[in-house]
C-alpha atoms as a PDB file:
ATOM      1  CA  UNK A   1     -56.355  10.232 -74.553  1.00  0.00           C
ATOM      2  CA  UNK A   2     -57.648  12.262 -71.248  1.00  0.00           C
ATOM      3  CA  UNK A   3     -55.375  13.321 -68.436  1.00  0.00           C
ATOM      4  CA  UNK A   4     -57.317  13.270 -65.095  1.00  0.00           C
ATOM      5  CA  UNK A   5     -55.368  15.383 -62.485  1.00  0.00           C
ATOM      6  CA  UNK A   6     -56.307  15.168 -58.904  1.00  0.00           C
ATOM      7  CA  UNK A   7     -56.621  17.224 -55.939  1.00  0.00           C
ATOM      8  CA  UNK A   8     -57.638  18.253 -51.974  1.00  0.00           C
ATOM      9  CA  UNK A   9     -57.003  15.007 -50.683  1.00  0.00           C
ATOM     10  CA  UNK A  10     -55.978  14.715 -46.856  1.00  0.00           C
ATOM     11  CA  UNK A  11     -56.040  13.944 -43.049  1.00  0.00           C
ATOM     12  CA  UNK A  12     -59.155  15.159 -41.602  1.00  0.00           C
ATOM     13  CA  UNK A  13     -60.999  14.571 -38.092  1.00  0.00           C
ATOM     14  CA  UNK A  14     -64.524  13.135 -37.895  1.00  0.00           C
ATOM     15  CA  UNK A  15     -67.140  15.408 -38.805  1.00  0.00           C
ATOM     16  CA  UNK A  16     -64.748  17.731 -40.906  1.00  0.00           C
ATOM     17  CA  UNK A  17     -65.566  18.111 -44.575  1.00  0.00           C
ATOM     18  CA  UNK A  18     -62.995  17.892 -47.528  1.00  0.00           C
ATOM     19  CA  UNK A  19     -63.268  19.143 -51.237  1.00  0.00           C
ATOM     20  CA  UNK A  20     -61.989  17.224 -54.283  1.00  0.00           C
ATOM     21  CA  UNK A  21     -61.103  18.676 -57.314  1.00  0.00           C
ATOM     22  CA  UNK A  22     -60.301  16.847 -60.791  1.00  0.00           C
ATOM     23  CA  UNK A  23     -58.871  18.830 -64.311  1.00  0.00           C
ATOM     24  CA  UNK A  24     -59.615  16.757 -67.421  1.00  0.00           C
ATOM     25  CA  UNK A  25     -56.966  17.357 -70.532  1.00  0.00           C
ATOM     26  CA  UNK A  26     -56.265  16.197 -73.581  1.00  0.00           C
ATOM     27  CA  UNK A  27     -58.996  15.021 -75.934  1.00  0.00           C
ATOM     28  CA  UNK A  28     -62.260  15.759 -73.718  1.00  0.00           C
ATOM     29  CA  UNK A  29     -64.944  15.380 -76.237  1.00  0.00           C
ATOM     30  CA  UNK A  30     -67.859  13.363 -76.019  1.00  0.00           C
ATOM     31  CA  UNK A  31     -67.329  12.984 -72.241  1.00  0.00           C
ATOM     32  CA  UNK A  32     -70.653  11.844 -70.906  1.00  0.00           C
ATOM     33  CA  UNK A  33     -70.126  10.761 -67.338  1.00  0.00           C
ATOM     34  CA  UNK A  34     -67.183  12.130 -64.692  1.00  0.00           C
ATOM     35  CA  UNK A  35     -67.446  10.751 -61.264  1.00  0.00           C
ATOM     36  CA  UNK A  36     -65.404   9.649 -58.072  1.00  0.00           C
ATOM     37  CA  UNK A  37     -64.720   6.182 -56.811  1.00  0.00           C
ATOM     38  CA  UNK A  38     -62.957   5.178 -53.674  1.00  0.00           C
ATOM     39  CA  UNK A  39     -61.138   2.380 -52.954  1.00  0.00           C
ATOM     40  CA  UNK A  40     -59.896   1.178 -49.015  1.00  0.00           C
ATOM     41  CA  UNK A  41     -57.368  -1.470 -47.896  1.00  0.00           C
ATOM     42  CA  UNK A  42     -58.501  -5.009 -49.006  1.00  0.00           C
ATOM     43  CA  UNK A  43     -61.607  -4.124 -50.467  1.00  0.00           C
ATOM     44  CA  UNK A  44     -63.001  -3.452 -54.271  1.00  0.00           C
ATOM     45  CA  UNK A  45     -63.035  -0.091 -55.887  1.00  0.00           C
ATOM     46  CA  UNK A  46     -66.356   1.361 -55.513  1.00  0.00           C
ATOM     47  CA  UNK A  47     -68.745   4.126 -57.269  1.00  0.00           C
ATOM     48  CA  UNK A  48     -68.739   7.308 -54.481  1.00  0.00           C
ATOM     49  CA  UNK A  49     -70.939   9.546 -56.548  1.00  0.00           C
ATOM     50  CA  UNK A  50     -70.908  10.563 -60.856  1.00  0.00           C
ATOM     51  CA  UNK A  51     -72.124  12.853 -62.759  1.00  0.00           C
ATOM     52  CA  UNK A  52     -73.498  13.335 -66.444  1.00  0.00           C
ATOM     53  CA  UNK A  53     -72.809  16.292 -69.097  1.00  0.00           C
ATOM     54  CA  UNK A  54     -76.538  17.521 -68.175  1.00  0.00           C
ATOM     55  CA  UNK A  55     -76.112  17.444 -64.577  1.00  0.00           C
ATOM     56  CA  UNK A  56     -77.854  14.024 -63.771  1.00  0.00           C
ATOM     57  CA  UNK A  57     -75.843  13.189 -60.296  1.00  0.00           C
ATOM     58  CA  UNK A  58     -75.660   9.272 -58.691  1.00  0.00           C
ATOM     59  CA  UNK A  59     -74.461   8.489 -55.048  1.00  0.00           C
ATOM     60  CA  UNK A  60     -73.348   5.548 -53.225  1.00  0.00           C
ATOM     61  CA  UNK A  61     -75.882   5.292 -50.223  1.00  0.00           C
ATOM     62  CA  UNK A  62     -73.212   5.709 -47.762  1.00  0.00           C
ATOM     63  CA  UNK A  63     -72.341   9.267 -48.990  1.00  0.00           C
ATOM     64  CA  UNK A  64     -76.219  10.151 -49.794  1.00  0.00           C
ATOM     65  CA  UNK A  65     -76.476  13.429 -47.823  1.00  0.00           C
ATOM     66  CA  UNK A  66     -72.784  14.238 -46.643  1.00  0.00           C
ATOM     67  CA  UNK A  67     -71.293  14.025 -50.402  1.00  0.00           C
ATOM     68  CA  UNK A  68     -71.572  16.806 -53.452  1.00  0.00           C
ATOM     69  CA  UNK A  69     -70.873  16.197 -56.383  1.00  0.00           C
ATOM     70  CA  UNK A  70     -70.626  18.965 -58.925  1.00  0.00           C
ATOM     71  CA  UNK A  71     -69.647  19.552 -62.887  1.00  0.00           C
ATOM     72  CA  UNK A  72     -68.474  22.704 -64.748  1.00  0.00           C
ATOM     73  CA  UNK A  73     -68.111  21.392 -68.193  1.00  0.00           C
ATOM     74  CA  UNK A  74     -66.682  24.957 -69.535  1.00  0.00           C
ATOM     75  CA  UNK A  75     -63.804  24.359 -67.165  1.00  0.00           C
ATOM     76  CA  UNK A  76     -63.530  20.424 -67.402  1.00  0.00           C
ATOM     77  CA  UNK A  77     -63.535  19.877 -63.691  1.00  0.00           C
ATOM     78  CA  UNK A  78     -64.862  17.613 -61.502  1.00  0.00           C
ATOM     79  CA  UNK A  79     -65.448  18.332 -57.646  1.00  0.00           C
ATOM     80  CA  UNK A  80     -66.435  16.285 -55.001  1.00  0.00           C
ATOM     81  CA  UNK A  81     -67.856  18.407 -51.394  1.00  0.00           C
ATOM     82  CA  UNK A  82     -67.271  15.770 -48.196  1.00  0.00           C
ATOM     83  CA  UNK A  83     -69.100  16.530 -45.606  1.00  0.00           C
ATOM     84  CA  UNK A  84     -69.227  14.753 -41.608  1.00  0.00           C
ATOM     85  CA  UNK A  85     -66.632  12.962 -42.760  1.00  0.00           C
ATOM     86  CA  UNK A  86     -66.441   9.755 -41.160  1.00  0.00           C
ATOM     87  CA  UNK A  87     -63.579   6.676 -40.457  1.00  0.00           C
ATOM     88  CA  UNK A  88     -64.912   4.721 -42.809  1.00  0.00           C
ATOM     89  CA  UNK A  89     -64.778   7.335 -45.794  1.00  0.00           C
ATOM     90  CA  UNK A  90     -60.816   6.575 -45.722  1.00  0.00           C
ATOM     91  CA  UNK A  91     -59.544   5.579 -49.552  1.00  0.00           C
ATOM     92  CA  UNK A  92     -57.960   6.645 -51.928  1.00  0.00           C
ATOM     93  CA  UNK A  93     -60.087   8.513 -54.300  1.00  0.00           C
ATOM     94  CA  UNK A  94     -60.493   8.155 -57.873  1.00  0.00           C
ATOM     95  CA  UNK A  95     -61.540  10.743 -60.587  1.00  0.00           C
ATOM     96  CA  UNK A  96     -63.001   8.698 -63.471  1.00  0.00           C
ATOM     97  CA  UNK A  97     -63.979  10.365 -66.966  1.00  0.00           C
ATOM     98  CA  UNK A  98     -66.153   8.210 -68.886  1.00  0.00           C
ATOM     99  CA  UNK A  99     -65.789   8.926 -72.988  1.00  0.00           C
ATOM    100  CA  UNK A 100     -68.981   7.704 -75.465  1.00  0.00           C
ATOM    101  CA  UNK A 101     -67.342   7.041 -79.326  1.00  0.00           C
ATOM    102  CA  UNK A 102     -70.100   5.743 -80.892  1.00  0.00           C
ATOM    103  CA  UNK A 103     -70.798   2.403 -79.079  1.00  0.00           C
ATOM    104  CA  UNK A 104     -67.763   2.373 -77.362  1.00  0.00           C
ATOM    105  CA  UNK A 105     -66.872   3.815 -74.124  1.00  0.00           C
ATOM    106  CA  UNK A 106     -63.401   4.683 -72.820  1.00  0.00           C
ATOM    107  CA  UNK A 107     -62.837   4.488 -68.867  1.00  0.00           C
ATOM    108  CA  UNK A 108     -60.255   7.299 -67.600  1.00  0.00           C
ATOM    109  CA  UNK A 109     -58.467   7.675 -64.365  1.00  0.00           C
ATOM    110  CA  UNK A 110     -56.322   9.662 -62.197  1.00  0.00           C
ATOM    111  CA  UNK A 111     -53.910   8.516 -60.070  1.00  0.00           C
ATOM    112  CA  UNK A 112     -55.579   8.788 -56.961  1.00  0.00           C
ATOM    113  CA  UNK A 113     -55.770  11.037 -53.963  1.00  0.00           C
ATOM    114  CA  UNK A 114     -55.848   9.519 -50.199  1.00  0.00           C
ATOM    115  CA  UNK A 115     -58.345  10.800 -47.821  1.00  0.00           C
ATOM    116  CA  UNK A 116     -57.754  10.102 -44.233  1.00  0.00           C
ATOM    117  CA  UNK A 117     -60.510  10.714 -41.359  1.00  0.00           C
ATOM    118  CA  UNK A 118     -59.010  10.038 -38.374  1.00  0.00           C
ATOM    119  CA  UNK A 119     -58.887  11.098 -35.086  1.00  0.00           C
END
C-alpha cells in the first residue's frame, strides 16, 4: 500500500500562485508516474499535470504555462507550482501515485486538498 499525504491547498485571489506538495509512504517501489488531478462541483475528475520517475512531465492545456509540476524521487514528493491562478482552477486537488507490478498498475490517492481562487 502507498499513503499519499497532501498539502498547500487554499483561498487565493486571481493572479496569485499556490504550491502543492504530496509525501508518498509506505511501499513506494516501482512508482512510475505521480501526478495531480482536480476535480470541481458537478464535473469529472480530470488529469492537471503528471510526472514520470525520469522526469517526463504532461499538462492539461488549461494549466500549460501557469502550472509546474516537479518530482524529487529521493524524497518521494510530489509538487505542483500554480501560477495566475484563475476562477476556474477551483477543485479539489488530487495527488495520484501510479505503481507498475509487472503488468499491473495500482492507482493511489490522497484525500484531496481544495483550492479556492476567488475574489
Amino acid at each position: 500500500q502507498v499513503q499519499l499525504m497532501e498539502s498547500g491547498g487554499g483561498l487565493v485571489q486571481p493572479g496569485g500562485s499556490l504550491r502543492l506538495s504530496c509525501a508518498a509512504s509506505g511501499s513506494i517501489f516501482s512508482i512510475n508516474v505521480m501526478g495531480w488531478y482536480r476535480q470541481a462541483p458537478e464535473k469529472q475528475r480530470e488529469l492537471v499535470a503528471q510526472i514520470t520517475s525520469g522526469g517526463r512531465t504532461n499538462y492539461a492545456d488549461s494549466v500549460k504555462g501557469r502550472f509546474t509540476i516537479s518530482r524529487d524521487n529521493a524524497q518521494n514528493t510530489v509538487a505542483l507550482q500554480m501560477n495566475s491562478l484563475k476562477t476556474e482552477d477551483t477543485a479539489v486537488y488530487y495527488c495520484n501515485a501510479a505503481q507498475s507490478l509487472g503488468l499491473r498498475v495500482n492507482n493511489y490517492w490522497g484525500q484531496g486538498t481544495q483550492v479556492t481562487v476567488s475574489s
